[in-house]
C-alpha atoms as a PDB file:
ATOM      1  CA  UNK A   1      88.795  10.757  50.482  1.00  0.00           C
ATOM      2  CA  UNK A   2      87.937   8.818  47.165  1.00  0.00           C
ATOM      3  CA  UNK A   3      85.752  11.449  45.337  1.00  0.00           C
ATOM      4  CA  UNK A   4      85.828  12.383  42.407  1.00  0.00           C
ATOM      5  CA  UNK A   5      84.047  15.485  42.456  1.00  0.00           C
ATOM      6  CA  UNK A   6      86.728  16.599  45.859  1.00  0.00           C
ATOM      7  CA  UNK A   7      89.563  15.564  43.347  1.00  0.00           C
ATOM      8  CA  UNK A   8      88.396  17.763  40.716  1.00  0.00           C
ATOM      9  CA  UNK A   9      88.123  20.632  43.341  1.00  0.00           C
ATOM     10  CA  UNK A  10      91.596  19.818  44.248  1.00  0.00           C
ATOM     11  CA  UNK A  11      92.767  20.056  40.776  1.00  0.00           C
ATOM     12  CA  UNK A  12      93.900  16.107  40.803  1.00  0.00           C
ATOM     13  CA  UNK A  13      91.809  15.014  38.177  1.00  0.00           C
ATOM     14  CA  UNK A  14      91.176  17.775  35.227  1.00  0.00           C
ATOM     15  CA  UNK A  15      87.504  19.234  34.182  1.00  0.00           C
ATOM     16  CA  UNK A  16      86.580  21.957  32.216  1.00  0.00           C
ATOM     17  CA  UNK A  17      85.695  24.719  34.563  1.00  0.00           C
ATOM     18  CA  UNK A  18      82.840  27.044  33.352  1.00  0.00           C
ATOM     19  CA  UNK A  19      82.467  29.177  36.628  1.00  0.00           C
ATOM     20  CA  UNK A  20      84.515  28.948  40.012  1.00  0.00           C
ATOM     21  CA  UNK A  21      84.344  31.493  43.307  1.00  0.00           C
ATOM     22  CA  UNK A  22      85.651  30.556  46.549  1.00  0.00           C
ATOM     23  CA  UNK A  23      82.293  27.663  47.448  1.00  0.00           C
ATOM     24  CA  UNK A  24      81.087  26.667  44.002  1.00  0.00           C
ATOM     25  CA  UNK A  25      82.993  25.240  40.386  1.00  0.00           C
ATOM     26  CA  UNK A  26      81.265  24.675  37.527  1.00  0.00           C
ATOM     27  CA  UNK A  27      82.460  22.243  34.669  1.00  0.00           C
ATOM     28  CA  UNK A  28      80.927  20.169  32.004  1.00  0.00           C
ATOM     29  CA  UNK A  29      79.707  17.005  32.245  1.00  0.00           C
ATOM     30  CA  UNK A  30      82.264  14.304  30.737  1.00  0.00           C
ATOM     31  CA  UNK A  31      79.303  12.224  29.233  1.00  0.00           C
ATOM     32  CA  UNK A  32      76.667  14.898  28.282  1.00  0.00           C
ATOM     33  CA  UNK A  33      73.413  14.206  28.122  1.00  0.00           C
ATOM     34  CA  UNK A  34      72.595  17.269  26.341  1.00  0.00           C
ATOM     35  CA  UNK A  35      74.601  19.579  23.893  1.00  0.00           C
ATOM     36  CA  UNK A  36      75.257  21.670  26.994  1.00  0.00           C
ATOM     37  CA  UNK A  37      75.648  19.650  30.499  1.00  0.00           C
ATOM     38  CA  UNK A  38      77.228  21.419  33.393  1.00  0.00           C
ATOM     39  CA  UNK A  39      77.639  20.211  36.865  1.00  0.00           C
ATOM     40  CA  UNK A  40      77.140  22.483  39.831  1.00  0.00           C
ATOM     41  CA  UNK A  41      78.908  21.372  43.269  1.00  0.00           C
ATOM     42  CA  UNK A  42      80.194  22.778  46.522  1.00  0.00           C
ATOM     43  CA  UNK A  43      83.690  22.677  46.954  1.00  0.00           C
ATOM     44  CA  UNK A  44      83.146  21.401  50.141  1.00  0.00           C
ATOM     45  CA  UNK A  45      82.353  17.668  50.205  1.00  0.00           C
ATOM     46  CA  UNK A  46      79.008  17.279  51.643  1.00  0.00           C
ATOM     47  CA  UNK A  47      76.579  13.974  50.483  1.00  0.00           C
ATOM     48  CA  UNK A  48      73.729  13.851  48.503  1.00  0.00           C
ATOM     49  CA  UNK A  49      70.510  15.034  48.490  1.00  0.00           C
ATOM     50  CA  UNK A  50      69.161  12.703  50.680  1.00  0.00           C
ATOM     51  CA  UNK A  51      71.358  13.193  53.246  1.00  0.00           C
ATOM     52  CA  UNK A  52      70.859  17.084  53.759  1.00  0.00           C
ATOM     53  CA  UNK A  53      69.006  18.708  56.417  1.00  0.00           C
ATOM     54  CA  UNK A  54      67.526  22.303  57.197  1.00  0.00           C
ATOM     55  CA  UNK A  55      71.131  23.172  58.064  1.00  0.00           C
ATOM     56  CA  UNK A  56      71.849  23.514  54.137  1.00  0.00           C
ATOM     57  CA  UNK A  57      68.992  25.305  52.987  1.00  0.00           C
ATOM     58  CA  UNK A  58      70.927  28.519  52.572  1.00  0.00           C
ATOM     59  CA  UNK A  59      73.840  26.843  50.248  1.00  0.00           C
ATOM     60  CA  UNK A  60      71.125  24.989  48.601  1.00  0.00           C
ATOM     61  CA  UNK A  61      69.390  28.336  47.535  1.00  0.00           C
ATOM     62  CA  UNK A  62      73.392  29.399  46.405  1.00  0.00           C
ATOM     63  CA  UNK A  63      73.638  26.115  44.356  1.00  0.00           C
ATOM     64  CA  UNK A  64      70.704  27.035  42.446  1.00  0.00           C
ATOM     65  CA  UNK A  65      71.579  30.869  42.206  1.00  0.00           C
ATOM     66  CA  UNK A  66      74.992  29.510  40.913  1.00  0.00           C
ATOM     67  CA  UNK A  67      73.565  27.433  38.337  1.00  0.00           C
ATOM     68  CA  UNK A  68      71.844  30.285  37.118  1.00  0.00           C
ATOM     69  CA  UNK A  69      74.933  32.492  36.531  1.00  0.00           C
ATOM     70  CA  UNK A  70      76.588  29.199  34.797  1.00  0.00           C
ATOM     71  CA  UNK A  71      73.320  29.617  32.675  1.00  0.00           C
ATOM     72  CA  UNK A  72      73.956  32.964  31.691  1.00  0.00           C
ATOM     73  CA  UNK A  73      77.862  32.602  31.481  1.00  0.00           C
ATOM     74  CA  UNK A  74      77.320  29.954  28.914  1.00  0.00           C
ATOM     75  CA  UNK A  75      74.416  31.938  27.089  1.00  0.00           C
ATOM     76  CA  UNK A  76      71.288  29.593  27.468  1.00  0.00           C
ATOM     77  CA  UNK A  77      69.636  31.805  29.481  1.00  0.00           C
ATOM     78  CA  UNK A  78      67.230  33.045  27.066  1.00  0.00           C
ATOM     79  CA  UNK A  79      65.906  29.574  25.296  1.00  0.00           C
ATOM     80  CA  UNK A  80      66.108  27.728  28.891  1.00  0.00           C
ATOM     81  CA  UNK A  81      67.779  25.017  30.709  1.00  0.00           C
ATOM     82  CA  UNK A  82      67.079  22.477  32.886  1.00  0.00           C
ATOM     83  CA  UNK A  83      68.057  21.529  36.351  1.00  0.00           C
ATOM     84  CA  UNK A  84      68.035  17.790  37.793  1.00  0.00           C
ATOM     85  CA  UNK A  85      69.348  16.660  41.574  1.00  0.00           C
ATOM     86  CA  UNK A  86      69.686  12.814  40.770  1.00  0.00           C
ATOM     87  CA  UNK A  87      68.707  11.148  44.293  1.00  0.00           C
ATOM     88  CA  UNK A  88      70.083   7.409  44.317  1.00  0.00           C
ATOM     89  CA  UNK A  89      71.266   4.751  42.278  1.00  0.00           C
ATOM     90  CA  UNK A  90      67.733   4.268  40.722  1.00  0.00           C
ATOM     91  CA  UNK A  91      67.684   7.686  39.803  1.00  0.00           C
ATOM     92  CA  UNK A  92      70.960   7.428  37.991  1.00  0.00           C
ATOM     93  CA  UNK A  93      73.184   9.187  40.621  1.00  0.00           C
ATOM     94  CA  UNK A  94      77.025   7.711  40.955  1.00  0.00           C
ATOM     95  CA  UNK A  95      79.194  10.350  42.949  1.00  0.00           C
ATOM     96  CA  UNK A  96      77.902  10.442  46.811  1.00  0.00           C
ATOM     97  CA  UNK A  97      78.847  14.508  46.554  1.00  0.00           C
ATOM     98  CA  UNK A  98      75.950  17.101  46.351  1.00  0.00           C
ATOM     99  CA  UNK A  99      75.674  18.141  42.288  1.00  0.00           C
ATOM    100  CA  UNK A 100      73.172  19.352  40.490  1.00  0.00           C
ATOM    101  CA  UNK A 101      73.563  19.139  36.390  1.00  0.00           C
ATOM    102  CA  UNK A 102      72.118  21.811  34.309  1.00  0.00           C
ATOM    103  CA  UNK A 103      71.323  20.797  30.727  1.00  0.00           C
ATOM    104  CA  UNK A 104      70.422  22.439  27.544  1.00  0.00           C
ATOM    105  CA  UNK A 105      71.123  23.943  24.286  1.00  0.00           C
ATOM    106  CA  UNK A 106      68.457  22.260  22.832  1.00  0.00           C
ATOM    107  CA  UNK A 107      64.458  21.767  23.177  1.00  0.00           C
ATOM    108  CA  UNK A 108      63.815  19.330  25.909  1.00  0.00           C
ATOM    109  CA  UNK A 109      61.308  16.727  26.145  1.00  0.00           C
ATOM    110  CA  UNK A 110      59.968  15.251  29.314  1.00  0.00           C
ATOM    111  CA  UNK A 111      60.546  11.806  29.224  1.00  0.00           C
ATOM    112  CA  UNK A 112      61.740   8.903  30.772  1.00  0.00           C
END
């Protein structure tokens, strides 16, 4: 498999890893969008968004709670962050491997 996001699981390419249990890592972002930008994946490969059904509700809900302790691991609990799933190319989304980013350390406008 070409992915970069299974490579990084598999310790071929380098990241810096924030969090990491036995279905989740955690590293930043190599072009941040935001003073802090993490990414969230499973370590198993699965595909976008778009391509999930009800099966992966349950490690959906984990993703999320899994951003949260990133959130509170990295200390930006308190002022807030923000979670994005990027959904296709229009959306800006380049790896076909389910990752959410969480971005903060700083006050966030809603913009596009």
């Amino acid at each position: 498999m070409n992915c970069v996001f299974c490579k990084i699981v598999s310790r071929e390419i380098p990241a810096d890893i924030v969090v990491e249990d036995e279905e989740f890592l955690v590293f930043k972002d190599i072009n941040p969008k935001a003073p802090i930008h993490l990414i969230i994946i499973p370590k198993t490969h699965l595909g976008p968004v778009s391509a999930l059904s009800g099966e992966n509700e349950n490690l959906l809900g984990r993703l999320i709670l899994k951003a949260k302790e990133a959130a509170a691991t990295i200390g930006v609990s308190e002022n807030g962050y923000r979670l994005v799933f990027n959904v296709g190319r229009d959306a800006g989304m380049e790896i076909d491997h389910l990752h959410l980013h969480l971005l903060g350390g700083k006050p966030m406008k809603f913009e596009f």
